[in-house]
Protein backbone atom coordinates (compact mmCIF):
# COMPACT_ATOMS: atom_id res chain seq x y z
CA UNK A 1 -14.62 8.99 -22.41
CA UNK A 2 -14.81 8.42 -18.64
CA UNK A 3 -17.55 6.08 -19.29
CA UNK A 4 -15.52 3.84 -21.37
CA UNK A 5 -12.38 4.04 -19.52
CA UNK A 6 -14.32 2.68 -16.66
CA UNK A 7 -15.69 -0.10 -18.66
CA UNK A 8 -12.34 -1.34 -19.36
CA UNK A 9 -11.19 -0.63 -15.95
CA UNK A 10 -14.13 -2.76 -14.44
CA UNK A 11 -14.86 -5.64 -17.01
CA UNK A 12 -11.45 -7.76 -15.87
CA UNK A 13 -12.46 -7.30 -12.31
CA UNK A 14 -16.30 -8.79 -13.42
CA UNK A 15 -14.39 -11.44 -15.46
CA UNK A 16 -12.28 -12.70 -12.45
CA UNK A 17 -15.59 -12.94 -10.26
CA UNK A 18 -17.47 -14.13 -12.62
CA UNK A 19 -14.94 -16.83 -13.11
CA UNK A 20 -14.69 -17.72 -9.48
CA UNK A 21 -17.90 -18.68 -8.80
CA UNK A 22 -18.29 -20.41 -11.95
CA UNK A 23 -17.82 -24.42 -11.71
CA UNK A 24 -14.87 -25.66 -13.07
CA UNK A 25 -15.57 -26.87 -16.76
CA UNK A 26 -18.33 -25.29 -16.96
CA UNK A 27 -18.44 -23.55 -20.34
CA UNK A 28 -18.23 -19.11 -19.60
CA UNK A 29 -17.17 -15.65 -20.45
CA UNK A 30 -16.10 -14.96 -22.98
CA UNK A 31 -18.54 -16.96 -24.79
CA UNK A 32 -21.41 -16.84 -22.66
CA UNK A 33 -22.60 -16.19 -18.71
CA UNK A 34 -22.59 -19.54 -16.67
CA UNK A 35 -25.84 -21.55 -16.39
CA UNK A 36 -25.26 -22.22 -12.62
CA UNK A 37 -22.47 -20.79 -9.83
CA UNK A 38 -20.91 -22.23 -7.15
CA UNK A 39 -19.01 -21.40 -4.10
CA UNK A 40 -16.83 -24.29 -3.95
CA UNK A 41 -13.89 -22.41 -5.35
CA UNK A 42 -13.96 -19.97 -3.03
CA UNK A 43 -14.49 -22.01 -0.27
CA UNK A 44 -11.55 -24.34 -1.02
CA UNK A 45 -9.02 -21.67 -1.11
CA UNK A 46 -10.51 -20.37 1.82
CA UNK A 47 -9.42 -23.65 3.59
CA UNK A 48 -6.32 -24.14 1.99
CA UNK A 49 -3.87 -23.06 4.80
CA UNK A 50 -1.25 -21.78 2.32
CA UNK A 51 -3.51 -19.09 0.79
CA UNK A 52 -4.75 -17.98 4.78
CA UNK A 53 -0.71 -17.88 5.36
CA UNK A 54 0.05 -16.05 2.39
CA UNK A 55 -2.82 -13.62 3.21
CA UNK A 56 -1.37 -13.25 6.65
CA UNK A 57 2.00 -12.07 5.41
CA UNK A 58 0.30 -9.84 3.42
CA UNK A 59 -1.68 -7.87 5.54
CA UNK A 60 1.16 -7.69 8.16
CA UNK A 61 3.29 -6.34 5.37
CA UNK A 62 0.78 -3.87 4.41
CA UNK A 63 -0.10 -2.78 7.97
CA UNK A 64 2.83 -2.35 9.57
CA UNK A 65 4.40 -0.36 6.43
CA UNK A 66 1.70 2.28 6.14
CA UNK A 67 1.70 2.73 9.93
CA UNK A 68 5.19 3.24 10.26
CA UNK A 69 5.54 5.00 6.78
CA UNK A 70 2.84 7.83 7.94
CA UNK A 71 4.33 8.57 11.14
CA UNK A 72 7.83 8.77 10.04
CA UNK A 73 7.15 10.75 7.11
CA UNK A 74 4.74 12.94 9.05
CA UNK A 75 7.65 13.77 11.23
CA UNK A 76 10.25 14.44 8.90
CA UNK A 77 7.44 16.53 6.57
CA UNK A 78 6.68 18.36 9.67
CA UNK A 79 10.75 19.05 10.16
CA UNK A 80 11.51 19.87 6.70
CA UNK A 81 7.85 22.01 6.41
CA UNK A 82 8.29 24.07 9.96
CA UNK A 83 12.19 23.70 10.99
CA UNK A 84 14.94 25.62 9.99
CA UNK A 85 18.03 23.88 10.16
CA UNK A 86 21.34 23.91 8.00
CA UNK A 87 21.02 22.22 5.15
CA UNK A 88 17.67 21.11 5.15
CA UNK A 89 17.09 21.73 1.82
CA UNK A 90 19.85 20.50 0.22
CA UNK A 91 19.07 17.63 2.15
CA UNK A 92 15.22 17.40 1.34
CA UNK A 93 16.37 17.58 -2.41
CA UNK A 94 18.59 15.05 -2.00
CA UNK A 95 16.00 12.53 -0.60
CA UNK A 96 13.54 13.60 -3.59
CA UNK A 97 16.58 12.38 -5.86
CA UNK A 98 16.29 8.92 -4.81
CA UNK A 99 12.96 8.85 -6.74
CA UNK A 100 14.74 8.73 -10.07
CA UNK A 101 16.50 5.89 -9.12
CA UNK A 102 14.79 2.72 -10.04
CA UNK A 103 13.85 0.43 -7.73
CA UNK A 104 15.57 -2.43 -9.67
CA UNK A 105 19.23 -1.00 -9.64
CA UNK A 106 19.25 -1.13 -5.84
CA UNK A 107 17.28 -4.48 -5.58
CA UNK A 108 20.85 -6.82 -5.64
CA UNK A 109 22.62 -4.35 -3.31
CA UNK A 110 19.27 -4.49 -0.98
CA UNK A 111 19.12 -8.14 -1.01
CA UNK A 112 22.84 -8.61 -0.11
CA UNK A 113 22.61 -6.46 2.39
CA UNK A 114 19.58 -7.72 4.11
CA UNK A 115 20.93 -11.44 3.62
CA UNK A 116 24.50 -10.64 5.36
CA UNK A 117 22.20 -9.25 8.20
CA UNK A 118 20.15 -12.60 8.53
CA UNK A 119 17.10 -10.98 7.08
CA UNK A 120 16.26 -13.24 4.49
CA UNK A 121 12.68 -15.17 5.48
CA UNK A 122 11.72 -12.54 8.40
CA UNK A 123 9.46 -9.99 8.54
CA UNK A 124 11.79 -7.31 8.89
CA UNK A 125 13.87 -7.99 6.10
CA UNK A 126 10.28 -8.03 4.29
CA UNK A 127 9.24 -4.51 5.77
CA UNK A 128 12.29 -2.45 6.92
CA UNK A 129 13.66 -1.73 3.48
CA UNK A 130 10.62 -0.55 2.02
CA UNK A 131 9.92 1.89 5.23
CA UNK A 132 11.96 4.98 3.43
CA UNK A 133 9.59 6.59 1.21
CA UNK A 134 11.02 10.08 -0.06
CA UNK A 135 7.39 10.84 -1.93
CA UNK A 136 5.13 10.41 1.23
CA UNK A 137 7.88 12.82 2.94
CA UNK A 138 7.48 15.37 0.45
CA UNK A 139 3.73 15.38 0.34
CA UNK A 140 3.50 15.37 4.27
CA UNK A 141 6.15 18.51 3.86
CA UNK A 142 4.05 20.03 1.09
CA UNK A 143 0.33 19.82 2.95
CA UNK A 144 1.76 20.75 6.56
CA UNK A 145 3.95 23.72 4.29
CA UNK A 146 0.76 25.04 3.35
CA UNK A 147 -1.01 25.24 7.11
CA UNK A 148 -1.95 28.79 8.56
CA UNK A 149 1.16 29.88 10.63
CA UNK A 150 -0.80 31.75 12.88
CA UNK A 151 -2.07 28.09 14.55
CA UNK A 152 1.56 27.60 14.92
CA UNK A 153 2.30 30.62 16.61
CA UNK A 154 -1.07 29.99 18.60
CA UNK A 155 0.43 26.97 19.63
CA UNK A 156 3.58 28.49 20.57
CA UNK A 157 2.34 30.99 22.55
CA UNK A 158 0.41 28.99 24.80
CA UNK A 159 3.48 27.09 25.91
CA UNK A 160 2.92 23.65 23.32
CA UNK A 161 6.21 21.65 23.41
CA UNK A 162 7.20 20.05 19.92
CA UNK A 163 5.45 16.77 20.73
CA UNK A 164 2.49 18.67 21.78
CA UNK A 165 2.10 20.92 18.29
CA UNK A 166 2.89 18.04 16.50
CA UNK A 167 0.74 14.84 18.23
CA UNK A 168 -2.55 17.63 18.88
CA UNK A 169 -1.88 19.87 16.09
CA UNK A 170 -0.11 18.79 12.70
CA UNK A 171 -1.22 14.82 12.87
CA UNK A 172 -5.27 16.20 12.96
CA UNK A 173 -5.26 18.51 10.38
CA UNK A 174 -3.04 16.50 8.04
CA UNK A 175 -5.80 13.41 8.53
CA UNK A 176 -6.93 13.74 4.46
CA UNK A 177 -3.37 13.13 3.70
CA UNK A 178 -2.73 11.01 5.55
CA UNK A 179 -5.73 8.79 4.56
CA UNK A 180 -4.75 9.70 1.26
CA UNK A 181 -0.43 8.06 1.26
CA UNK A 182 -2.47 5.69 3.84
CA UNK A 183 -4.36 4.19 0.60
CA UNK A 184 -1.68 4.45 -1.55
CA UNK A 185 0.81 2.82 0.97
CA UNK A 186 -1.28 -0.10 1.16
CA UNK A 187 -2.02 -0.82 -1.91
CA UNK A 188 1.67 -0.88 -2.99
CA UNK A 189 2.46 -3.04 -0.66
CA UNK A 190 -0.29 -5.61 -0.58
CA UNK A 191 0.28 -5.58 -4.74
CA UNK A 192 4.12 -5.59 -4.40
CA UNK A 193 5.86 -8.43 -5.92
CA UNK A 194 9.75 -8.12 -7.34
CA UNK A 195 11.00 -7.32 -3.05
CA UNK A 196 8.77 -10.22 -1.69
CA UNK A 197 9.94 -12.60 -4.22
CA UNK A 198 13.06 -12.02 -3.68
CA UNK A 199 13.27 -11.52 0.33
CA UNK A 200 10.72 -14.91 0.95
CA UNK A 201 12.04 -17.68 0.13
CA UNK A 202 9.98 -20.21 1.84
CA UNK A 203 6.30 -20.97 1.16
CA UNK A 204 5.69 -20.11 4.99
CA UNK A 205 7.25 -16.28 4.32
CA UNK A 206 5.21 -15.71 0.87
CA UNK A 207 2.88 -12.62 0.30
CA UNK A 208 -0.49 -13.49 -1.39
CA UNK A 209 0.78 -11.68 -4.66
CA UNK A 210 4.29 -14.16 -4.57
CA UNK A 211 1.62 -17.21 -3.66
CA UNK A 212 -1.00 -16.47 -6.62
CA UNK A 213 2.24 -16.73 -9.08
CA UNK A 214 3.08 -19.87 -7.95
CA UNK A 215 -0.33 -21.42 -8.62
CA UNK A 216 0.03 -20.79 -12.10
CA UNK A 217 3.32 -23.30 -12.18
CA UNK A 218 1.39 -26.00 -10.56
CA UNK A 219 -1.35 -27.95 -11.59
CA UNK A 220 -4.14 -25.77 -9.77
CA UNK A 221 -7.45 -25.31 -11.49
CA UNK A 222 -8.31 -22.34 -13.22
CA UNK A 223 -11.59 -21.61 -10.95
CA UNK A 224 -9.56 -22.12 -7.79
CA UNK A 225 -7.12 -19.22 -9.39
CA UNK A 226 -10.07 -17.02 -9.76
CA UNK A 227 -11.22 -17.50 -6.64
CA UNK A 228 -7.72 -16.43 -4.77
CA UNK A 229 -7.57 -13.58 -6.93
CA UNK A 230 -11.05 -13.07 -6.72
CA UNK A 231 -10.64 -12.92 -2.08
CA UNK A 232 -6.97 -10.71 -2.39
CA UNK A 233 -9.00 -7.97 -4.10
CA UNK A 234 -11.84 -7.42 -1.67
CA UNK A 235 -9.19 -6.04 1.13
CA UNK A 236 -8.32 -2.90 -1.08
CA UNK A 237 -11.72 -2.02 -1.62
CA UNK A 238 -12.92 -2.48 1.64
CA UNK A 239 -9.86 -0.38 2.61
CA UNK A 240 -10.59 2.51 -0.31
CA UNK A 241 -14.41 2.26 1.41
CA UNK A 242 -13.62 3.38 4.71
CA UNK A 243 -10.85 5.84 3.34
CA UNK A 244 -12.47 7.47 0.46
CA UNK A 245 -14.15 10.22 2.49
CA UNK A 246 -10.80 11.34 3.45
CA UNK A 247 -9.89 10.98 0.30
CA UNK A 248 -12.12 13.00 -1.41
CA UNK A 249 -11.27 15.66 1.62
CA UNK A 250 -7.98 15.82 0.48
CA UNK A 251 -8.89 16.65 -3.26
CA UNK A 252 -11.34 19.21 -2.33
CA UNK A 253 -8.74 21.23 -0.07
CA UNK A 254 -6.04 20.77 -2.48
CA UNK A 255 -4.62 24.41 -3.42
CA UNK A 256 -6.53 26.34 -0.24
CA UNK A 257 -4.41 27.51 2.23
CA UNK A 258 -4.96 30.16 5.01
């Protein structure tokens, strides 16, 4: 079963390569393999100052969410984990809530808010709504919940400030998790669509996902759309590369504690 699953998994991703590096008119898949490749396609949209704009936004979307995404909700899973505090778990609850809303019902309110605020076409009208993530929060609670509480009183003994327990102590042995939300973050963002759609409104402010839709409208060729899809998906593997050791850290520790 896991053999199949990951032939249909993988065979679209072969297609789309396949397809990029095949010359445009050139007779291919499905039918048959291409007599001859080329690197034309992927050249051109490697020139094409749009797609290295739109690539651009995307990585500085991407970037500067999952950076400030794992330190916030580090923090406030490291609050709601180790600090008592009234109502803190009404209040935790109340975050996790927000989950069952869909993102869709608050996408007008977002947008007029964010507009009325001059946000439209900036970066931070592109990143700073998407910053509160209520899952990370509860799976950075959930993993630093489940540390020994003797390091904690270790720490505490020996005079560590909060800053000190947190930046030396909490932030290195959450490192699987946070590698972990670190690929997830990214991914969501550098495949988000509806938000940047919306929020980037000028070809200058579009996100390589936004961009790739807007080739199929025009009269781009069909190789060339390969190819861009083709470039946007080597970033998340590379990424899931250097992560995946963490990764498969944080899966192996899952349910130990002590």
């Amino acid at each position: 079963m896991l053999i199949l699953a990951s032939v249909f998994t993988v065979v679209p991703f072969v297609a789309v390569f396949v397809l990029a590096i095949t010359p445009e008119g050139a007779q291919t898949i499905p039918q048959r393999l291409p007599d001859e490749v080329t690197l034309d396609n992927l050249s051109a949209v490697l020139s094409a100052s749009s797609f290295l704009r739109w690539t651009l936004n995307s990585f500085v979307y991407s970037i500067v969410s999952v950076v400030v995404i794992l330190l916030t909700a580090a923090m406030a899973g490291y609050a709601f984990a180790r600090k008592r505090f009234p109502g803190s778990n009404a209040l935790m609850w109340s975050f996790l809530a927000t989950l069952m809303v869909p993102a869709q019902a608050t996408l007008i309110p977002m947008f007029v808010l964010v507009s009325r605020m001059e946000g439209v076409n900036t970066f931070w009208g592109l990143i700073v709504p998407t910053l509160a993530n209520s899952q990370a929060v509860f799976l950075m609670r959930q993993f630093i919940k489940g540390l020994p509480d003797d390091l904690f009183d270790a720490a505490k003994i020996d005079g560590a400030g909060e800053w000190t327990v947190f930046w030396r102590l909490v932030l290195p042995l959450t490192k699987p998790v946070l590698a972990t939300l670190g690929i997830f973050v990214f991914l969501w963002h550098w495949n988000d669509f509806l938000w940047p759609l919306v929020i980037a409104q000028t070809d200058e402010m579009r996100t390589l996902t936004v961009g790739l839709s807007t080739l199929n409208a025009e009269t781009v060729a069909r190789a060339r759309i390969m190819a861009s899809a083709a470039i946007s998906v080597i970033p998340c593997l590379v990424i899931f590369g250097v992560l995946q050791r963490y990764l498969v850290n944080s899966i192996a520790t899952t349910g130990l504690k002590g």
